[in-house]
Protein backbone atom coordinates (compact mmCIF):
# COMPACT_ATOMS: atom_id res chain seq x y z
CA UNK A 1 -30.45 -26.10 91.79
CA UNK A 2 -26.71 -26.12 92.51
CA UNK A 3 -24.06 -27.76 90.47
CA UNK A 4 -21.93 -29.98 92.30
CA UNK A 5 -19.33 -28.84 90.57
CA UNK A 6 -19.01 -25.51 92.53
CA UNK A 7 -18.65 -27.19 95.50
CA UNK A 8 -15.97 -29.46 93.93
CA UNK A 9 -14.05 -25.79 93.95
CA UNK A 10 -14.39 -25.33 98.30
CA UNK A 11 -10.81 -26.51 98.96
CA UNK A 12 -10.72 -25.97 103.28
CA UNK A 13 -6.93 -25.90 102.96
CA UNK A 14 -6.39 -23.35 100.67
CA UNK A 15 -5.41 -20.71 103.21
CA UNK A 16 -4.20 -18.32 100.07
CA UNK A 17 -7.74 -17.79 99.20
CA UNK A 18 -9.11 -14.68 101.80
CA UNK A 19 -12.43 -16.44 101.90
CA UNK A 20 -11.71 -19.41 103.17
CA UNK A 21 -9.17 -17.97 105.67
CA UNK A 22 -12.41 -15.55 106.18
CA UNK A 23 -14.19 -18.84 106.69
CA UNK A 24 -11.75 -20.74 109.67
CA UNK A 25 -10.90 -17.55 111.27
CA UNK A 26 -14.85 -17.16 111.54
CA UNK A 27 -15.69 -20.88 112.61
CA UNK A 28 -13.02 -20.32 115.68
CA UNK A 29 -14.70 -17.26 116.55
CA UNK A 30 -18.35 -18.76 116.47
CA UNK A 31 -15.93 -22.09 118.67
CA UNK A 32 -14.58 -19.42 121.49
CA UNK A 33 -18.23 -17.82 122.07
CA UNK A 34 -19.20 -21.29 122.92
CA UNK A 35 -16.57 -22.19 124.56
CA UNK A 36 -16.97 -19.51 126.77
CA UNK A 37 -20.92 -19.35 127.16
CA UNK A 38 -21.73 -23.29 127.48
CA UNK A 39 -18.47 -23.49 130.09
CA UNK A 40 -21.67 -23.61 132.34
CA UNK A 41 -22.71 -27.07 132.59
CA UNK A 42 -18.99 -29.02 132.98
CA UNK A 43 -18.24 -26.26 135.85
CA UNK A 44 -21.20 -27.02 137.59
CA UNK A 45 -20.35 -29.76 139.68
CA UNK A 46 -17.33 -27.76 140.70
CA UNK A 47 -19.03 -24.84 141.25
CA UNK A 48 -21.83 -26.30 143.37
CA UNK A 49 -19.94 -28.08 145.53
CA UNK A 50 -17.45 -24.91 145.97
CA UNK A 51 -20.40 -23.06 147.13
CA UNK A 52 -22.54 -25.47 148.47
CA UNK A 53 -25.15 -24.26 145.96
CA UNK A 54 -28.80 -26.46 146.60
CA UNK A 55 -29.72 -28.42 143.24
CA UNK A 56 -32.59 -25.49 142.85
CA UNK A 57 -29.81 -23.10 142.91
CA UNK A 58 -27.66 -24.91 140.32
CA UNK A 59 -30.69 -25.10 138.27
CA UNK A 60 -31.66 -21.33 138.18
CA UNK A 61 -27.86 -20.58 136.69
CA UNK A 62 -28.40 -23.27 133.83
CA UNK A 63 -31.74 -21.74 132.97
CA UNK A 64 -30.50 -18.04 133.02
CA UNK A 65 -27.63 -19.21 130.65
CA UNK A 66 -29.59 -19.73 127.99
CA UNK A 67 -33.05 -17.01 128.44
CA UNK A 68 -30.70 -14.20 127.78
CA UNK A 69 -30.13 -15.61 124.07
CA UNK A 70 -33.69 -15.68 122.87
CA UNK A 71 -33.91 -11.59 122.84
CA UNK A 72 -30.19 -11.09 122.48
CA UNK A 73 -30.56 -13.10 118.83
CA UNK A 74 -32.94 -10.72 117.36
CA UNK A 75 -31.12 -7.84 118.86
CA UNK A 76 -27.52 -8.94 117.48
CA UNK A 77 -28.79 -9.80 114.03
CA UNK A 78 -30.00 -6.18 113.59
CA UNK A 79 -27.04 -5.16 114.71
CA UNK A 80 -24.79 -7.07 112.43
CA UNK A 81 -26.58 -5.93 109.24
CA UNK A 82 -26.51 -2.64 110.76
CA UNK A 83 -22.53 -2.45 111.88
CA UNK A 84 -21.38 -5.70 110.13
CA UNK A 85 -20.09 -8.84 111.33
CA UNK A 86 -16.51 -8.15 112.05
CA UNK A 87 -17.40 -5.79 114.77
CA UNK A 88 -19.69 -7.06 116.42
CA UNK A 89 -17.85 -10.75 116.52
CA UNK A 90 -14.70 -8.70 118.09
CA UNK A 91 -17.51 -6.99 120.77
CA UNK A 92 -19.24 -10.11 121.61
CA UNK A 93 -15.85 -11.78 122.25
CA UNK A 94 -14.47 -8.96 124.13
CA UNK A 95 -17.42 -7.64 125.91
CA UNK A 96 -18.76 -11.74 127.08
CA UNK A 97 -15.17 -12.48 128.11
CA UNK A 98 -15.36 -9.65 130.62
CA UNK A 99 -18.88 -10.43 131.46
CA UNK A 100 -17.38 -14.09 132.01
CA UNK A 101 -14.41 -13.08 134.40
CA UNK A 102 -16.90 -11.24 136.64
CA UNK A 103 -19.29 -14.28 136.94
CA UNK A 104 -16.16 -16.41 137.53
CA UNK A 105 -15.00 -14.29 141.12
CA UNK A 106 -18.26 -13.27 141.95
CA UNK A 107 -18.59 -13.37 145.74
CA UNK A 108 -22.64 -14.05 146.21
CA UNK A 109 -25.24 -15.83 144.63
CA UNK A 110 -27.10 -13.01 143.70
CA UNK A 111 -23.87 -12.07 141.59
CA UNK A 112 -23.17 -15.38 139.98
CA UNK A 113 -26.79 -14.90 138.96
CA UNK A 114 -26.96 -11.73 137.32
CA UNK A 115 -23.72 -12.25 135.49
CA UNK A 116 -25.06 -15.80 133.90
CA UNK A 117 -27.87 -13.87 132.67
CA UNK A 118 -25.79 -11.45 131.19
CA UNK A 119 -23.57 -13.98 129.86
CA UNK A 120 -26.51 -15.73 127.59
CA UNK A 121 -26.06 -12.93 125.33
CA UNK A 122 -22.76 -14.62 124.25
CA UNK A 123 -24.55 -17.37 122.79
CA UNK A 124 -25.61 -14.63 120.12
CA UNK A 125 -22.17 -14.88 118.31
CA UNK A 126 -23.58 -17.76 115.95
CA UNK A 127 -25.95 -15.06 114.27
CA UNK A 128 -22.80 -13.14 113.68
CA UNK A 129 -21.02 -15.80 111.21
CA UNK A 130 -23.50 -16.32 109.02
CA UNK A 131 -23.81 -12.87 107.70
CA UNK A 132 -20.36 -12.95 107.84
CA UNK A 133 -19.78 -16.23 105.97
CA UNK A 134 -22.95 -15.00 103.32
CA UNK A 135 -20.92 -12.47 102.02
CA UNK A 136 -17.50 -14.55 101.70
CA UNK A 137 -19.18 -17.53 99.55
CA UNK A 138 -21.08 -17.23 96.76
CA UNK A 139 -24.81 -19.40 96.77
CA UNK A 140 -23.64 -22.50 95.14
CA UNK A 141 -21.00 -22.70 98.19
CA UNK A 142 -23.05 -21.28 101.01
CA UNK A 143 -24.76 -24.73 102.01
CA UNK A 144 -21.42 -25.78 102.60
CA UNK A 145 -19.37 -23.06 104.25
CA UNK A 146 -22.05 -22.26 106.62
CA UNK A 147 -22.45 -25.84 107.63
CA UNK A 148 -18.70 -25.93 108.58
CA UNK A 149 -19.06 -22.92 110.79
CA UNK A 150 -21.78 -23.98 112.35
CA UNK A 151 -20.86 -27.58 112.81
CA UNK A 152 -17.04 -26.94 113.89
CA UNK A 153 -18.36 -23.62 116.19
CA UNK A 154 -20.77 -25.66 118.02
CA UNK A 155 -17.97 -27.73 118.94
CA UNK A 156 -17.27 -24.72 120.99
CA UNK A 157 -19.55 -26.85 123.59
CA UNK A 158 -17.44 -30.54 123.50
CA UNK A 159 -14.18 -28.25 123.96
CA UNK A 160 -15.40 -26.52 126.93
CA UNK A 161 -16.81 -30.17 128.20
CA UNK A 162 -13.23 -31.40 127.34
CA UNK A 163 -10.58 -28.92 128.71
CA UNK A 164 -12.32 -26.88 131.72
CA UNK A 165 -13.05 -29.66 133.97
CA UNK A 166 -8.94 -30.81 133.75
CA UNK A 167 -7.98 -27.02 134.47
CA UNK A 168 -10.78 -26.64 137.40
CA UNK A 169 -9.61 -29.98 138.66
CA UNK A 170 -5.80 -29.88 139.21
CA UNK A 171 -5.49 -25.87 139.89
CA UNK A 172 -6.52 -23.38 142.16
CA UNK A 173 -7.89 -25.75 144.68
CA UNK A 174 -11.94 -25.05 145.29
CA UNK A 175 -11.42 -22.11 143.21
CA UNK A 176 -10.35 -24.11 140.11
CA UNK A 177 -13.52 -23.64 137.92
CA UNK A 178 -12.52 -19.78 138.93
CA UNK A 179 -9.30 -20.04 136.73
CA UNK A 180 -10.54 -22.31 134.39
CA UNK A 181 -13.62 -19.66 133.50
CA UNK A 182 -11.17 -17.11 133.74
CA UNK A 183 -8.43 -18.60 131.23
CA UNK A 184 -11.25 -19.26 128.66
CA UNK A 185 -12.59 -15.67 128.96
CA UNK A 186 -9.31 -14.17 128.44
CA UNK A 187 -8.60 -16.49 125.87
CA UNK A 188 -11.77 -15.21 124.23
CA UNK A 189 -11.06 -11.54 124.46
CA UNK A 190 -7.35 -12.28 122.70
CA UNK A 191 -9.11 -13.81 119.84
CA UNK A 192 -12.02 -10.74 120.11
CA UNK A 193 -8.82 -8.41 119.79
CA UNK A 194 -7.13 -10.98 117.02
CA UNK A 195 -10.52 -10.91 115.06
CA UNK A 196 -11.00 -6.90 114.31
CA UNK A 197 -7.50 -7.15 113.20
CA UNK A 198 -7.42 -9.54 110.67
CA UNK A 199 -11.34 -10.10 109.64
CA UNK A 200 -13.14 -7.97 106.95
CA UNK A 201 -16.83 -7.73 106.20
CA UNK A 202 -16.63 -8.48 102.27
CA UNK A 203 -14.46 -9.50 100.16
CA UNK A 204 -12.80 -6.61 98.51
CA UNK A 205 -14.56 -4.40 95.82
CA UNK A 206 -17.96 -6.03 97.47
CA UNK A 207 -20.50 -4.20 98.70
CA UNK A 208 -21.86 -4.38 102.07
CA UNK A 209 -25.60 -3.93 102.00
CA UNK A 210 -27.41 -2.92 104.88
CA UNK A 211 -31.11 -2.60 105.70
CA UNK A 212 -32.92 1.09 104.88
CA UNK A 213 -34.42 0.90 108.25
CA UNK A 214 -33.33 -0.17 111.63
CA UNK A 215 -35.53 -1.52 114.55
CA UNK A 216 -37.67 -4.31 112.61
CA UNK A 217 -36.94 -6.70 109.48
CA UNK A 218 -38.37 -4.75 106.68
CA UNK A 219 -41.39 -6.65 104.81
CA UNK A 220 -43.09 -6.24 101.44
CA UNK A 221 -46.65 -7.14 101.47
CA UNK A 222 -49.94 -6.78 103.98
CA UNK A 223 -49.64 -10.85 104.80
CA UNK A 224 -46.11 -10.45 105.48
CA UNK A 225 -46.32 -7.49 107.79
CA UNK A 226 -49.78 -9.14 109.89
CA UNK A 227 -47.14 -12.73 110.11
CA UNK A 228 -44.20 -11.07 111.16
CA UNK A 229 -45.89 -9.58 114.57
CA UNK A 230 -47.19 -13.17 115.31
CA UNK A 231 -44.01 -14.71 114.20
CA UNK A 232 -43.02 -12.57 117.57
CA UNK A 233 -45.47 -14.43 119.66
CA UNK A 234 -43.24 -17.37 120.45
CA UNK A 235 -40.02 -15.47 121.91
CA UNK A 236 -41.98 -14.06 124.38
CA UNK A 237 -44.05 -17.06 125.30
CA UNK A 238 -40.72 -19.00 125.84
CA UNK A 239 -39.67 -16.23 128.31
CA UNK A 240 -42.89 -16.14 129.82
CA UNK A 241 -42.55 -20.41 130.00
CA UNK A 242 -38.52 -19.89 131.83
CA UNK A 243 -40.47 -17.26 133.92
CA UNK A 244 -43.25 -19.89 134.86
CA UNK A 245 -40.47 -21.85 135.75
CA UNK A 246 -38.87 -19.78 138.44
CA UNK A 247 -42.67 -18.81 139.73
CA UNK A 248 -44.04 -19.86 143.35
CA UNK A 249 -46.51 -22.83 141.23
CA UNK A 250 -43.02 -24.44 139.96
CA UNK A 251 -39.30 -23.76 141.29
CA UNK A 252 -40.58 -21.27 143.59
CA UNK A 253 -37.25 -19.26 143.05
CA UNK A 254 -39.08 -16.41 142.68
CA UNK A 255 -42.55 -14.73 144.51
CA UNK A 256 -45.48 -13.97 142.54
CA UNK A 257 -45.20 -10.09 142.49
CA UNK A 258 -41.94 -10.78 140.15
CA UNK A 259 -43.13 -13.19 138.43
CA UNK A 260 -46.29 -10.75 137.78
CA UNK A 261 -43.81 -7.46 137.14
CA UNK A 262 -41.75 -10.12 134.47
CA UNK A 263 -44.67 -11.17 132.38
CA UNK A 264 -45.64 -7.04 132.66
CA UNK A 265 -42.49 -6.25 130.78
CA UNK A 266 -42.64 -8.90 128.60
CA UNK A 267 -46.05 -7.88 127.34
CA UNK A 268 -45.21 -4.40 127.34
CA UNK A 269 -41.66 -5.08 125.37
CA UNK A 270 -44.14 -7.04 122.89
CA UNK A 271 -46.02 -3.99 122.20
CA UNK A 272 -43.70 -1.70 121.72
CA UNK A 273 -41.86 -4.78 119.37
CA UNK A 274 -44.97 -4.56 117.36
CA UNK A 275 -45.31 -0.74 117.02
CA UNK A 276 -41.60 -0.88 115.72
CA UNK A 277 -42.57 -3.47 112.77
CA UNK A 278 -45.85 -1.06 111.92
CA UNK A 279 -43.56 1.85 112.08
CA UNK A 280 -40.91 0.56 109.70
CA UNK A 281 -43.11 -0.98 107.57
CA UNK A 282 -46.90 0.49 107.64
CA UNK A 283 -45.69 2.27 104.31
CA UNK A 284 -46.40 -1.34 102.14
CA UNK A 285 -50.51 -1.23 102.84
CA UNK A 286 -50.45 2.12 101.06
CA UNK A 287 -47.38 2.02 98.44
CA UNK A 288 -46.82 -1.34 96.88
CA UNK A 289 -43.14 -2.29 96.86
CA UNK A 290 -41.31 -2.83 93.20
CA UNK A 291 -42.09 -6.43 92.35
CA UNK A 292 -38.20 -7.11 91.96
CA UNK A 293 -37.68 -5.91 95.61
CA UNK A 294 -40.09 -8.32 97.17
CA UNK A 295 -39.41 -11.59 99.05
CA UNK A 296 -42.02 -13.89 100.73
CA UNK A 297 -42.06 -13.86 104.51
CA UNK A 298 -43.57 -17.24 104.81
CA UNK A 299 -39.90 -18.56 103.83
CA UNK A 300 -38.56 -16.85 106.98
CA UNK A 301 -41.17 -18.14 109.25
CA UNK A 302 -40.99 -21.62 107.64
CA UNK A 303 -37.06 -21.41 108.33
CA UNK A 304 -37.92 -19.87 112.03
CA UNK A 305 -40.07 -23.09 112.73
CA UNK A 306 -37.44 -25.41 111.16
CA UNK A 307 -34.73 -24.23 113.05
CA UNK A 308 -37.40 -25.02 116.21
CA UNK A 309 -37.23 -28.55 115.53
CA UNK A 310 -33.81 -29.16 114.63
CA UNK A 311 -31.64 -26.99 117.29
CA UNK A 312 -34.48 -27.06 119.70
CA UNK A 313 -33.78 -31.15 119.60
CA UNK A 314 -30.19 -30.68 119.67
CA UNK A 315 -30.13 -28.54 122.96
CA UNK A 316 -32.81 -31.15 124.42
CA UNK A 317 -31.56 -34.35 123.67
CA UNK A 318 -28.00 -34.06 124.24
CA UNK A 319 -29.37 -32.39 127.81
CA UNK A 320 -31.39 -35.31 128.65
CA UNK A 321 -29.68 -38.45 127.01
CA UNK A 322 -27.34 -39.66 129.81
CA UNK A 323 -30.12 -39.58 132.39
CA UNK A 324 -32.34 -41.42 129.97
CA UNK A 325 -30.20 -44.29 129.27
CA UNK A 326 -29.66 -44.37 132.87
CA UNK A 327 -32.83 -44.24 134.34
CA UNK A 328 -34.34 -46.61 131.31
CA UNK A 329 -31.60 -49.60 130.84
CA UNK A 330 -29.84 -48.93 134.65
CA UNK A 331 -26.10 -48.62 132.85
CA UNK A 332 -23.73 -46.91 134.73
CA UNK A 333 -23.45 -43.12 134.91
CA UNK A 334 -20.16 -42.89 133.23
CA UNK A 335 -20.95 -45.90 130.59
CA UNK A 336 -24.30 -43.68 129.79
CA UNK A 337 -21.73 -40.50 129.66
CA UNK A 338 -20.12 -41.87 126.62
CA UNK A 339 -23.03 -42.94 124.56
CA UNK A 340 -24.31 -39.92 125.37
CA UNK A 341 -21.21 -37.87 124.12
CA UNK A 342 -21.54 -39.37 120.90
CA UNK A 343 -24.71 -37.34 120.44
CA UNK A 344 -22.68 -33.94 119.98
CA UNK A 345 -19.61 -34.78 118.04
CA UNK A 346 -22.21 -35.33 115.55
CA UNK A 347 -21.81 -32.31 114.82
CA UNK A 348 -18.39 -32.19 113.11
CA UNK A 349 -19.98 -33.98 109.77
CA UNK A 350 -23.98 -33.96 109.99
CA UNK A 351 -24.73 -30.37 109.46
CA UNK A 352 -21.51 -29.28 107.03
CA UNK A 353 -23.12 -32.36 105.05
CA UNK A 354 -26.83 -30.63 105.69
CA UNK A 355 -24.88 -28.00 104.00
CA UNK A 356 -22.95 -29.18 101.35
CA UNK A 357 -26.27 -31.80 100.42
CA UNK A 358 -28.27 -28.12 100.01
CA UNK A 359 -25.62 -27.16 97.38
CA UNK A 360 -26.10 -30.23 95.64
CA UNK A 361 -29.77 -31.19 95.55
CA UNK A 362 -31.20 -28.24 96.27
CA UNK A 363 -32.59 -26.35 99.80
CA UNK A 364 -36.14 -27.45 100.01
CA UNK A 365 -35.38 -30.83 99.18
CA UNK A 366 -32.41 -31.54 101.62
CA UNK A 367 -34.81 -29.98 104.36
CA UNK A 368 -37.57 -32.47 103.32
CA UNK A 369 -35.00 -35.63 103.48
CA UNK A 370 -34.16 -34.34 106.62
CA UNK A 371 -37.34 -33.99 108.20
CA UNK A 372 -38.62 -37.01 107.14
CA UNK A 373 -35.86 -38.24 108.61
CA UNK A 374 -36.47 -36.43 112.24
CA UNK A 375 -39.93 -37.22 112.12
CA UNK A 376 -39.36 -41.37 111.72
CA UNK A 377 -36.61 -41.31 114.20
CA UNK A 378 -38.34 -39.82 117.03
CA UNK A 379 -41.41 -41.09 116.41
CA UNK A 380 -39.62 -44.85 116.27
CA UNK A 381 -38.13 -43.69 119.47
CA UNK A 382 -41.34 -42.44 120.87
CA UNK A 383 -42.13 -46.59 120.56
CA UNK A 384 -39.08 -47.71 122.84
CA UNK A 385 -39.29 -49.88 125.93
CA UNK A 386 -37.23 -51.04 128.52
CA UNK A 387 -36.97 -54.42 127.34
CA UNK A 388 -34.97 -53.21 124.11
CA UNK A 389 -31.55 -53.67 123.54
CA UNK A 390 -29.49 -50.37 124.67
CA UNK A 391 -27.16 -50.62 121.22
CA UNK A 392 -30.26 -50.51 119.57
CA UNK A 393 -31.62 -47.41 121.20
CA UNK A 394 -28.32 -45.56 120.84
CA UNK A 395 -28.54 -46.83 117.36
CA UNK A 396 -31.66 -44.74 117.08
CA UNK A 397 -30.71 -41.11 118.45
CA UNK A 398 -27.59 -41.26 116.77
CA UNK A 399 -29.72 -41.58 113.68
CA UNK A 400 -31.79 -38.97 114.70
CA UNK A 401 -29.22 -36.42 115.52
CA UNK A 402 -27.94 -37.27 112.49
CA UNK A 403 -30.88 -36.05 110.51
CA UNK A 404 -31.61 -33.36 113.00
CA UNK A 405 -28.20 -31.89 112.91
CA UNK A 406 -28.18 -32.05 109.11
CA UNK A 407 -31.23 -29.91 108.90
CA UNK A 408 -29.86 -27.07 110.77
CA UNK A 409 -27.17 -27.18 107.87
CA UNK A 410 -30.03 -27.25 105.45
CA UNK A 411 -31.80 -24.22 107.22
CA UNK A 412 -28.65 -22.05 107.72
CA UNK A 413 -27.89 -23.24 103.56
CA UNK A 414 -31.06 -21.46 102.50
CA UNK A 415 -30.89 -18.25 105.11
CA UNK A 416 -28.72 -15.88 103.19
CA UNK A 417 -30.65 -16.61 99.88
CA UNK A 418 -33.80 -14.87 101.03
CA UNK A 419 -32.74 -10.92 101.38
CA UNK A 420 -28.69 -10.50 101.59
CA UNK A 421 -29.30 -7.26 103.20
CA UNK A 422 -31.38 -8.68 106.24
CA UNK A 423 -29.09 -11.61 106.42
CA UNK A 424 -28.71 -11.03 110.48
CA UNK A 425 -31.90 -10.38 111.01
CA UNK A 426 -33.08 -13.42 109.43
CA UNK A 427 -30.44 -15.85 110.79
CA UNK A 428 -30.74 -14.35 114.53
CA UNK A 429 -34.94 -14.70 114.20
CA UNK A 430 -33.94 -18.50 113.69
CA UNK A 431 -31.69 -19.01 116.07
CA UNK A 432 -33.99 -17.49 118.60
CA UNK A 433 -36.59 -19.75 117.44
CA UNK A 434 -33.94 -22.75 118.37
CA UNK A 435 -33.39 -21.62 121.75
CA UNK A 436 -37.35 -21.62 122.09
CA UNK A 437 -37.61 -25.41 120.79
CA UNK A 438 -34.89 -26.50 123.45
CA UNK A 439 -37.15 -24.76 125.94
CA UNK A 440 -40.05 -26.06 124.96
CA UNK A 441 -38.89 -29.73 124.68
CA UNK A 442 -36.79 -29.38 128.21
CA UNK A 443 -39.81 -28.39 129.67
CA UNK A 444 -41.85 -31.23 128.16
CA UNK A 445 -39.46 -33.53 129.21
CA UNK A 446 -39.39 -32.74 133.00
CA UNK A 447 -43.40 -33.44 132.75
CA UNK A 448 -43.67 -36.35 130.95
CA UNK A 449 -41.58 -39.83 130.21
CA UNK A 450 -39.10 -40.30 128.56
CA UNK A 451 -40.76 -41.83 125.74
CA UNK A 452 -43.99 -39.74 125.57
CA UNK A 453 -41.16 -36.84 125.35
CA UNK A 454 -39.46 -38.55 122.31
CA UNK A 455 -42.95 -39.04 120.70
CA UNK A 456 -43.78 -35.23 121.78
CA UNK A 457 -40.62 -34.51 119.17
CA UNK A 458 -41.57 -36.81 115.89
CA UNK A 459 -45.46 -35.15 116.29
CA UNK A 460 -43.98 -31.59 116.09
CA UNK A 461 -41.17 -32.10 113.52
CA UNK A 462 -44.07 -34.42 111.13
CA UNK A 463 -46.00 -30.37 111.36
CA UNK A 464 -42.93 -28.66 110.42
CA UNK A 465 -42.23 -31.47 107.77
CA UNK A 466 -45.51 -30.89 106.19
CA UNK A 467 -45.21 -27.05 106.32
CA UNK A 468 -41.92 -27.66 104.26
CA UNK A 469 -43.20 -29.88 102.07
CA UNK A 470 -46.48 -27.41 100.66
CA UNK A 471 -45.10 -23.62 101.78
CA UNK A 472 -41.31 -23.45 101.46
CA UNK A 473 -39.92 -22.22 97.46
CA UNK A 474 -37.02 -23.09 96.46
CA UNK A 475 -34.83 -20.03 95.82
CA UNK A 476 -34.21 -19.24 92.49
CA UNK A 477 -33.21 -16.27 90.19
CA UNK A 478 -31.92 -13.40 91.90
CA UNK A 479 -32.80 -11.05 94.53
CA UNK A 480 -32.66 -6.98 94.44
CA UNK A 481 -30.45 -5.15 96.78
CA UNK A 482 -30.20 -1.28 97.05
CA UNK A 483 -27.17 0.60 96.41
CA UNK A 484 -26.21 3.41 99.12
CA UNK A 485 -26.33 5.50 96.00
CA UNK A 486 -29.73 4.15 95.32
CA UNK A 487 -29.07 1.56 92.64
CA UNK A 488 -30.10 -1.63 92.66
CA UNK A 489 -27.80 -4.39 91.71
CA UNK A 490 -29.14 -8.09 91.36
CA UNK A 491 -27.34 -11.04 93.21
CA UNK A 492 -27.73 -14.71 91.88
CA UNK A 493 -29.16 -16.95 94.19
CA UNK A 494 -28.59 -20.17 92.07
């Protein structure tokens, strides 16, 4: 367990030190992908009524912004061990910012919709950081460090909410959201440039490990290796559930024969997912793997399902909270706007403290707190009626982001403990997992109330909370890395 006296030693406004410049030039990066991807929603308005886009139209953008993120997770993370972070957080930044500018004077639908769906990959960028910030801090600081750059990047989101809709609004006429895309995009490809200039993967002297094989996170026992292909299961189930979405029995945006040729690919891409994980690791039924080199896969998938509940409620709620205290207390829409704003900036303290509680108490136990916590809240709110006060109720999912928030700064605390080396692949297999929890709970919330959905929340996080509670290890010790030499040089995870 941590000492709180190494985290006594994170001073945020020593700018001398290179890792915690490493750390705010990273956050910013991790704010402008944000920035740029979720500019989405607060353009909408001005972009539907610039086109006179239907409501099912509108709808198809929002849910192309984010299906592009699932695969584009995995994909990055392998990347990033592969290449390393400062790369591929200058490519993201320059390459989405292009991708952005083209959505933002595309001149037909069919345009604006293949660019969003190349823009979700943006949304990747958070899987970047943490490798990045693993390297910069050592284990009795990483609860904390990664909890700042994951609660100030999100913010990414509230600045985009914040800033576009003044630009779109007093510029450019009906082409405002145009500029106000545009300026952010640019923006973003500046800092893209700015980034490869002045970041660095480790700190100096450091070595940056990388995985022996490329394609599939590497795994060190039969169990492991059987998990990990299941583990799989969900991505492709949440793209088959946005698909089901778009089909002929739902939005009807799109006829059966592409809904059939979609779920065809995805089952194919599955397969040939799955022959990649038996070809990189088929080697550990036959040649056990040096006991020091092992790590448990069950701590990954644990993390994966965590990361389901807590980011998966974060996307949700804050997507459905304004129409909920409208519809359920009949407050007006810019009164149920505020309270509902609240719900975000939550951000800027609950999950550095996740964090930073991780480096105190330890991982497991700050994810149990935490869960606990989730679980009572939304299964309290799963109890709410009309007839309650509304100060009450906000009371309630304040509380609840609170403790939901904090847990995604209690997962991302204990993700570069498990295998340094397969730091991206680890982190971008959980934050795939989160997109497929906000999914999942959107799409339970457009079929059931309001409070059923709540309910729907505290049954799966109690699950999760018990799966933490009996599977998850605290890590301890030290793990193995390989030299490119061969060597092997241990790294504390205390």
């Amino acid at each position: 367990m941590a000492s709180p006296s190494g985290v006594e030693k994170l001073n945020l406004f020593n700018f001398g030190k290179a890792n915690i410049r490493t750390l705010h030039i990273t956050w910013f990066a991790f704010f402008m992908t944000f920035l740029v991807w979720l500019s989405l929603g607060p353009m909408m308005p001005f972009i539907q009524e610039a086109l006179s886009l239907t409501d099912q139209q509108a709808k198809v953008l929002l849910i192309l912004n984010v299906a592009m993120t699932i695969p584009s997770r995995i994909i990055v993370g392998m990347l990033v061990d592969k290449f390393g972070p400062r790369i591929m957080f200058s490519s993201i930044l320059i390459l989405g910012g292009f991708i952005s500018i083209a959505f933002a004077w595309a001149d037909s639908y069919q345009s604006l919709a293949i660019m969003r769906f190349l823009s979700g990959f943006i949304g990747a960028g958070f899987v970047v950081g943490i490798r990045m910030i693993g390297e910069w801090f050592p284990a009795k600081q990483t609860g904390l460090a990664q909890g700042i750059y994951g609660g100030w990047g999100n913010f990414g989101s509230a600045g985009a909410a914040v800033t576009l809709p003044f630009i779109a609004a007093n510029m450019g006429g009906m082409d405002g959201w145009r500029y106000a895309i545009t300026f952010a995009s640019i923006a973003a490809i500046a800092y893209g440039i700015f980034y490869y200039t002045v970041a660095r993967n480790t700190p100096q002297g450091s070595t940056y490990f990388k995985p022996a094989k490329t394609g599939a996170m590497e795994v060190t026992s039969g169990f492991d290796l059987v998990l990990y292909m299941l583990m799989n299961i969900p991505l492709f189930l949440a793209l088959g559930l946005l698909t089901w979405k778009l089909s002929p029995t739902n939005m009807g945006l799109i006829d059966l024969f592409t809904s059939v040729i979609i779920y065809s690919v995805l089952l194919l891409i599955y397969a040939v997912q799955v022959w990649k994980i038996w070809h990189v690791n088929a080697h550990v039924l036959k040649e056990p793997v040096p006991a020091m080199q092992r790590y448990k896969f069950k701590q990954v998938a644990i993390l994966d399902f965590a990361y389901f509940v807590t980011f998966g409620t974060e996307l949700a709620v804050v997507s459905m909270l304004a129409m909920f205290y409208v519809e359920w207390f009949d407050i007006p829409k810019v009164t149920a706007a505020l309270l509902a704003g609240v719900y975000p900036f939550i951000n800027l303290f609950a999950r550095p403290g996740g964090g930073w509680i991780s480096d105190i108490i330890g991982r497991k136990r700050t994810l149990i707190i935490a869960f606990a916590g989730i679980t009572a809240s939304f299964l309290l709110l799963g109890m709410v009626d009309k007839s309650w006060p509304i100060g009450m109720v906000v009371g309630m999912t304040i509380m609840g982001g609170i403790f939901s928030k904090g847990g995604s700064g209690a997962v991302y605390a204990m993700v570069p403990l498990i295998q340094r080396r397969m730091t991206g692949q680890i982190a971008g297999m959980a934050g795939a997992f989160g997109n497929v929890g906000a999914v999942l709970f959107l799409t339970v919330n457009s079929i059931i109330s309001y409070d059923q959905f709540f309910l729907f929340i505290g049954v799966v996080s109690s699950v999760v909370f018990l799966l933490i509670l009996v599977f998850l290890e605290e890590p301890k010790g030290q793990i193995a890395e390989t030299l490119p030499d061969g060597t092997v040089q241990m790294i504390d995870v205390k």
